[in-house]
N, C-alpha and C. Protein backbone atom coordinates (compact mmCIF):
# COMPACT_ATOMS: atom_id res chain seq x y z
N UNK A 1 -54.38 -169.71 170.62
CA UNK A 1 -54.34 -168.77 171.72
C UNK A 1 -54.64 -169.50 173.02
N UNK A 2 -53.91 -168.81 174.40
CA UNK A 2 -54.49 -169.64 175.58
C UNK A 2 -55.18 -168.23 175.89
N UNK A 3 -55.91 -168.84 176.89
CA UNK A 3 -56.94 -168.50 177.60
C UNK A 3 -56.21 -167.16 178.71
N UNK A 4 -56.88 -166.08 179.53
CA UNK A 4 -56.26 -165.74 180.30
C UNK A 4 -56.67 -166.19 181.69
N UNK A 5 -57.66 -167.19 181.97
CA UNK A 5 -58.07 -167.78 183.44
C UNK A 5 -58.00 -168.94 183.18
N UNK A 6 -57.54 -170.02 183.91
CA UNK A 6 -57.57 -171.17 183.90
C UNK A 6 -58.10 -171.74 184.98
N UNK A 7 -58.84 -172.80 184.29
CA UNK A 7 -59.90 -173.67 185.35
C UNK A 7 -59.24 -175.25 185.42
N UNK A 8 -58.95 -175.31 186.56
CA UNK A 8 -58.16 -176.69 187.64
C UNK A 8 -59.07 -177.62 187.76
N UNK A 9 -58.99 -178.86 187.70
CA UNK A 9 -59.43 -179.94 188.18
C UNK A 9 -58.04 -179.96 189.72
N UNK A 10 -59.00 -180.46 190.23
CA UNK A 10 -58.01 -180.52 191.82
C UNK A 10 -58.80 -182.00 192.42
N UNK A 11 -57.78 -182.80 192.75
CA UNK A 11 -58.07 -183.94 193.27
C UNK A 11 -57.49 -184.08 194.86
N UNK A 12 -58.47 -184.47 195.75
CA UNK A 12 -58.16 -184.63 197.09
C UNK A 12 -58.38 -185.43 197.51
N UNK A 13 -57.57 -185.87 198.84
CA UNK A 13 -58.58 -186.95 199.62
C UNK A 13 -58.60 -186.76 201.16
N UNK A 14 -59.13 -187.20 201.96
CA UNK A 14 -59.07 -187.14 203.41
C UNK A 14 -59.05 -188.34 203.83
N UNK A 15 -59.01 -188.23 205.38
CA UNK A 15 -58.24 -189.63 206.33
C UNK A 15 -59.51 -189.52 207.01
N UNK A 16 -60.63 -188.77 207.15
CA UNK A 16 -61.82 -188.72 208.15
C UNK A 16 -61.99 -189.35 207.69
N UNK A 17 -63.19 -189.75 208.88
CA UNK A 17 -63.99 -190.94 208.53
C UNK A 17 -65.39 -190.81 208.06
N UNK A 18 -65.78 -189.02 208.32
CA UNK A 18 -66.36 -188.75 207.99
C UNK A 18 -66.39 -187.66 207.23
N UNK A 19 -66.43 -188.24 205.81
CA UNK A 19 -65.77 -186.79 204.60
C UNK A 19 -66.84 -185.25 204.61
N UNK A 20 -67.45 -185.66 205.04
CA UNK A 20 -68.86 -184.64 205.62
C UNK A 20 -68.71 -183.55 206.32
N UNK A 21 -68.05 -184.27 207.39
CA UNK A 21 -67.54 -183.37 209.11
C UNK A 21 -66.88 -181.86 208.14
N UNK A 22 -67.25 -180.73 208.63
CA UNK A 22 -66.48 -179.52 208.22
C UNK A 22 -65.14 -179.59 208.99
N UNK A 23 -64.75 -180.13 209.84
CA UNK A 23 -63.46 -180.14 210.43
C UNK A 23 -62.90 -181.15 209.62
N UNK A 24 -62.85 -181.98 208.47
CA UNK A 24 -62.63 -182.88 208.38
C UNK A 24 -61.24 -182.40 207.29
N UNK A 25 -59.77 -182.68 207.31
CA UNK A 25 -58.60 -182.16 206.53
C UNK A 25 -58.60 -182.97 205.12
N UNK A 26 -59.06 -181.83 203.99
CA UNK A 26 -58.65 -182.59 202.81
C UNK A 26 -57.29 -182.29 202.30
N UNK A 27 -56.45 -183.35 201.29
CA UNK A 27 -55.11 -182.87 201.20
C UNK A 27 -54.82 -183.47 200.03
N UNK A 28 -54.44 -182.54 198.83
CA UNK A 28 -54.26 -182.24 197.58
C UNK A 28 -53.22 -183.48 196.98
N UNK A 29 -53.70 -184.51 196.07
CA UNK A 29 -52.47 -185.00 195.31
C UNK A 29 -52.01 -184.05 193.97
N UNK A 30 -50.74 -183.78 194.46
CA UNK A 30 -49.92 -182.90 193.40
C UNK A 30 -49.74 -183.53 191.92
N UNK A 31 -49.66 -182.94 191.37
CA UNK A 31 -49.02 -183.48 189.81
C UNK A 31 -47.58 -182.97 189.41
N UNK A 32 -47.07 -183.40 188.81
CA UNK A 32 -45.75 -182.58 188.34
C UNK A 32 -45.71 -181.74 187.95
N UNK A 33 -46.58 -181.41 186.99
CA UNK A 33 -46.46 -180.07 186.12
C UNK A 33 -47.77 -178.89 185.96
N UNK A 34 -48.66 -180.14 187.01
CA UNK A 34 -49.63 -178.99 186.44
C UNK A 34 -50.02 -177.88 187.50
N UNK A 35 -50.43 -176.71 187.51
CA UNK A 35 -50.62 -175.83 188.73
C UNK A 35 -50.92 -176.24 190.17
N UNK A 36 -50.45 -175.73 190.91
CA UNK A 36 -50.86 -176.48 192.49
C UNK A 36 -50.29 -175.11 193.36
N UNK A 37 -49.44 -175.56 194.33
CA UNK A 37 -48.87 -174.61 195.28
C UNK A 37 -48.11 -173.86 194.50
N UNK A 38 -48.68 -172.63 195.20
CA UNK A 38 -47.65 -171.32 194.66
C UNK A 38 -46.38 -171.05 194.96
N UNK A 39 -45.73 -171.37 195.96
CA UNK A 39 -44.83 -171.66 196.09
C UNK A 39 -43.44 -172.62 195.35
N UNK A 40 -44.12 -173.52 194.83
CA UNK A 40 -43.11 -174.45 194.40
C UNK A 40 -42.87 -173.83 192.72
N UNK A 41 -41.83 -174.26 192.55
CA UNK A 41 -41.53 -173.73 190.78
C UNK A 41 -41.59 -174.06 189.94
N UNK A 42 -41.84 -173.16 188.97
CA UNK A 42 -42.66 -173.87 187.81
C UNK A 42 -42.25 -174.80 187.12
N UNK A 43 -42.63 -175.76 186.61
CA UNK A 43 -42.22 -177.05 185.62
C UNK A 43 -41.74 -176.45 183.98
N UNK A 44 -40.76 -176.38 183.92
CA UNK A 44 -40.41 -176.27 182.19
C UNK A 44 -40.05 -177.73 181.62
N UNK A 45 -40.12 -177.97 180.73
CA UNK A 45 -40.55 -178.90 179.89
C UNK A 45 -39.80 -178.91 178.56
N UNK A 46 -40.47 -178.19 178.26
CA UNK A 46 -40.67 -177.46 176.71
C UNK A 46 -39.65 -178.20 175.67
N UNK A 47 -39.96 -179.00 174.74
CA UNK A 47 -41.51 -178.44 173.70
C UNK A 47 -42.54 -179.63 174.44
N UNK A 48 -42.16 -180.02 175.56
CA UNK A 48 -43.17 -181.82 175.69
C UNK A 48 -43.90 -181.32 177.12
N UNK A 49 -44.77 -181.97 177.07
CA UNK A 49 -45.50 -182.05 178.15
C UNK A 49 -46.04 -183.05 178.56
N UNK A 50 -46.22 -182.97 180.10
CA UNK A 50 -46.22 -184.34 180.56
C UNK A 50 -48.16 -184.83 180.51
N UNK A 51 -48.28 -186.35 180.24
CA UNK A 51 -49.55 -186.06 179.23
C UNK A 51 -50.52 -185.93 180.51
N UNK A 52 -50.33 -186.99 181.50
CA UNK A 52 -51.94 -187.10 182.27
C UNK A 52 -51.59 -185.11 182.61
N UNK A 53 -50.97 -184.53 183.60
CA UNK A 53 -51.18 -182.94 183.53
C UNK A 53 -51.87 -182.22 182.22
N UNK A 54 -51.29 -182.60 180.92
CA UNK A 54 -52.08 -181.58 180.11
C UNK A 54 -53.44 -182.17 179.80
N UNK A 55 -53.33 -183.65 179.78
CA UNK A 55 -54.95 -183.94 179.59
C UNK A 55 -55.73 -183.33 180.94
N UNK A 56 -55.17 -183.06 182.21
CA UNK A 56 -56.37 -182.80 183.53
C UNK A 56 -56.41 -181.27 182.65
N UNK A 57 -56.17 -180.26 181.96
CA UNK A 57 -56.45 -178.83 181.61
C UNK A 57 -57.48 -179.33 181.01
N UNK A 58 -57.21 -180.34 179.93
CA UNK A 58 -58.16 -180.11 178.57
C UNK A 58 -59.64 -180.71 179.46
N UNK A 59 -59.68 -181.52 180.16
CA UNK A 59 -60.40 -182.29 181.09
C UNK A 59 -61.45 -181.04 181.93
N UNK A 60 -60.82 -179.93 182.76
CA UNK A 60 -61.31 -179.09 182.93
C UNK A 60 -62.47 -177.99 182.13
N UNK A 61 -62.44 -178.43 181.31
CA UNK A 61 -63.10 -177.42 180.39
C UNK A 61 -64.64 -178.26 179.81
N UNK A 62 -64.75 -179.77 180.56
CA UNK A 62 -65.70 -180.20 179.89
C UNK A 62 -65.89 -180.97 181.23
N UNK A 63 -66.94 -181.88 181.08
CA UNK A 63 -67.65 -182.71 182.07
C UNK A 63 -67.26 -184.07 182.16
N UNK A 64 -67.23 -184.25 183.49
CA UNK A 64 -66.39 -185.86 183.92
C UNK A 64 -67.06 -187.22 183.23
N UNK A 65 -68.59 -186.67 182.78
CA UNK A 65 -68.83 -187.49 181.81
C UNK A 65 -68.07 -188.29 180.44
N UNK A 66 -67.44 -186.74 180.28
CA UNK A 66 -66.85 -186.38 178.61
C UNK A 66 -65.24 -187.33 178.91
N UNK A 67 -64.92 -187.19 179.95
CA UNK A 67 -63.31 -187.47 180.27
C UNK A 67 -63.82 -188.70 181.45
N UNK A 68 -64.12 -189.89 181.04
CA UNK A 68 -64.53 -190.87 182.11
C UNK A 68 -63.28 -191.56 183.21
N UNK A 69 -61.66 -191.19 182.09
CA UNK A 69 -60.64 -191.75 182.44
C UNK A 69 -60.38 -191.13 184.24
N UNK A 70 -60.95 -189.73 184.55
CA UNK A 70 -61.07 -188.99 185.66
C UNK A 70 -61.46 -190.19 186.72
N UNK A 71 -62.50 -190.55 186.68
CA UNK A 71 -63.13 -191.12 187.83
C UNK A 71 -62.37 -192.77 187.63
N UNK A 72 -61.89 -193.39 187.09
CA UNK A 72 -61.50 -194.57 187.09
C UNK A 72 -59.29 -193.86 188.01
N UNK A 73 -58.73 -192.67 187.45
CA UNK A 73 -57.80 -191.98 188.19
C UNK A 73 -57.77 -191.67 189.93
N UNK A 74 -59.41 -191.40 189.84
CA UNK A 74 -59.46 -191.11 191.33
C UNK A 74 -59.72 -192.85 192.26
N UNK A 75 -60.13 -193.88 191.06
CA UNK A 75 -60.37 -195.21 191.93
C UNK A 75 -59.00 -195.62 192.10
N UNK A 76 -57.70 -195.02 191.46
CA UNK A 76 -56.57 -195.54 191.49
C UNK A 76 -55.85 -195.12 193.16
N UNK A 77 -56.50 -193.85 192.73
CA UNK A 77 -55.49 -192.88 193.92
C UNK A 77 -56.20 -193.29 194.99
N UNK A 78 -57.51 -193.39 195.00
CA UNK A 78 -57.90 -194.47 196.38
C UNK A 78 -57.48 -195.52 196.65
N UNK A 79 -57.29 -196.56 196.07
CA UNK A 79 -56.83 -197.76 195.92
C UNK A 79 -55.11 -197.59 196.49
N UNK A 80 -54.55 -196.58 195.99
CA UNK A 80 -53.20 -196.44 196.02
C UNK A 80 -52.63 -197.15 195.41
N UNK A 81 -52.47 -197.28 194.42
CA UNK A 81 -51.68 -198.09 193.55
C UNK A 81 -51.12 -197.38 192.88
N UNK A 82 -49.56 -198.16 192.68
CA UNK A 82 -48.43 -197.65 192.72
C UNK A 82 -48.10 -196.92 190.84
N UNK A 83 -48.79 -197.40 190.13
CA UNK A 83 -48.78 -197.36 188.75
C UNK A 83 -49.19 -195.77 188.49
N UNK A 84 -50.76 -195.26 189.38
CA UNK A 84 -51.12 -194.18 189.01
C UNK A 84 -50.02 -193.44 189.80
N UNK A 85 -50.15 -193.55 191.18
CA UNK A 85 -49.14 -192.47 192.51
C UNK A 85 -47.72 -192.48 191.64
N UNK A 86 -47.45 -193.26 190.87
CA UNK A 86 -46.13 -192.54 189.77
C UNK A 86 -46.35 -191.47 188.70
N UNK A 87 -47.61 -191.61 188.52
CA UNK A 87 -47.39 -190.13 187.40
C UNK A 87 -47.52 -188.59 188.16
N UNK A 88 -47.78 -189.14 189.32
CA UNK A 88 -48.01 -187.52 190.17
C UNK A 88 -46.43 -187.22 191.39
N UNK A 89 -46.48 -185.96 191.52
CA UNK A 89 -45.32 -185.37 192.23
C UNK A 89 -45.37 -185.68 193.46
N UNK A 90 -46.25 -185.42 193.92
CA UNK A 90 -46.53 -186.01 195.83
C UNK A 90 -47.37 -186.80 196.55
N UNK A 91 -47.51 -187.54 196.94
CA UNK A 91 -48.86 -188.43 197.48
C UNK A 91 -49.09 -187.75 198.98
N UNK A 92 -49.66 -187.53 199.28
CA UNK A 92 -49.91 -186.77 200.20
C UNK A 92 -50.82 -188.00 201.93
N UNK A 93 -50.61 -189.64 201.33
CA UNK A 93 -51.09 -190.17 202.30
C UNK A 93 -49.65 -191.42 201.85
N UNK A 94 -48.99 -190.98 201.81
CA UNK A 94 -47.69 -191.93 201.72
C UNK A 94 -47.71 -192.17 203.16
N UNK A 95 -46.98 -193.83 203.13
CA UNK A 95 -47.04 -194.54 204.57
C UNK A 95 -48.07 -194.50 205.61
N UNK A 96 -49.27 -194.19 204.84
CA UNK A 96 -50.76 -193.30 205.84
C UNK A 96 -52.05 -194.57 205.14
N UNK A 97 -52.67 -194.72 205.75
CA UNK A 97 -53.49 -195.33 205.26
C UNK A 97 -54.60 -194.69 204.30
N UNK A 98 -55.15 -195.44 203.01
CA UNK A 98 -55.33 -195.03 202.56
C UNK A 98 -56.36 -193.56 202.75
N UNK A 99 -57.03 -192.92 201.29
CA UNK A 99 -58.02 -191.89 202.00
C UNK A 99 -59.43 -192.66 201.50
């Protein structure tokens, strides 16, 4: 059975310099398949799924402890390197320096 609420891991980053500042713009790296903007349409697949998206669900449901691969993902997407920014749909600091 699935669930009827689902809980997101959401990964961001900002260009401030000070991630603190309440004015400061954070801005979402997308995934392909997994929930994000409502707007855009939904990913069918089916029967496969794409893995880092279904592992960030199963990931959600437990502690970043439990799923360590999380925080070594987010040193990627800082870093910007090109290996991780391929499994996701949008980079959101393309041609921007990093966040």
């Amino acid at each position: 059975s699935i669930t009827k609420e689902r809980t997101e891991i959401i990964l961001q980053g900002t260009s401030s310099l000070d991630p603190k500042d309440p004015t400061a713009v954070w801005e979402e790296f997308e995934f392909k398949c997994k929930p994000g903007d409502l707007r855009r349409r939904p990913c069918l697949i089916s029967p496969y799924h794409y893995r880092l998206d279904w592992l960030m669900w199963f990931a959600a449901f437990q502690t970043y402890e439990q799923n360590e691969w999380i925080i070594h993902l987010a040193g990627k997407l800082l870093a910007q390197e090109e290996e991780a920014l391929s499994l996701l749909a949008t980079n959101p600091f393309a041609g921007r320096d990093p966040p």
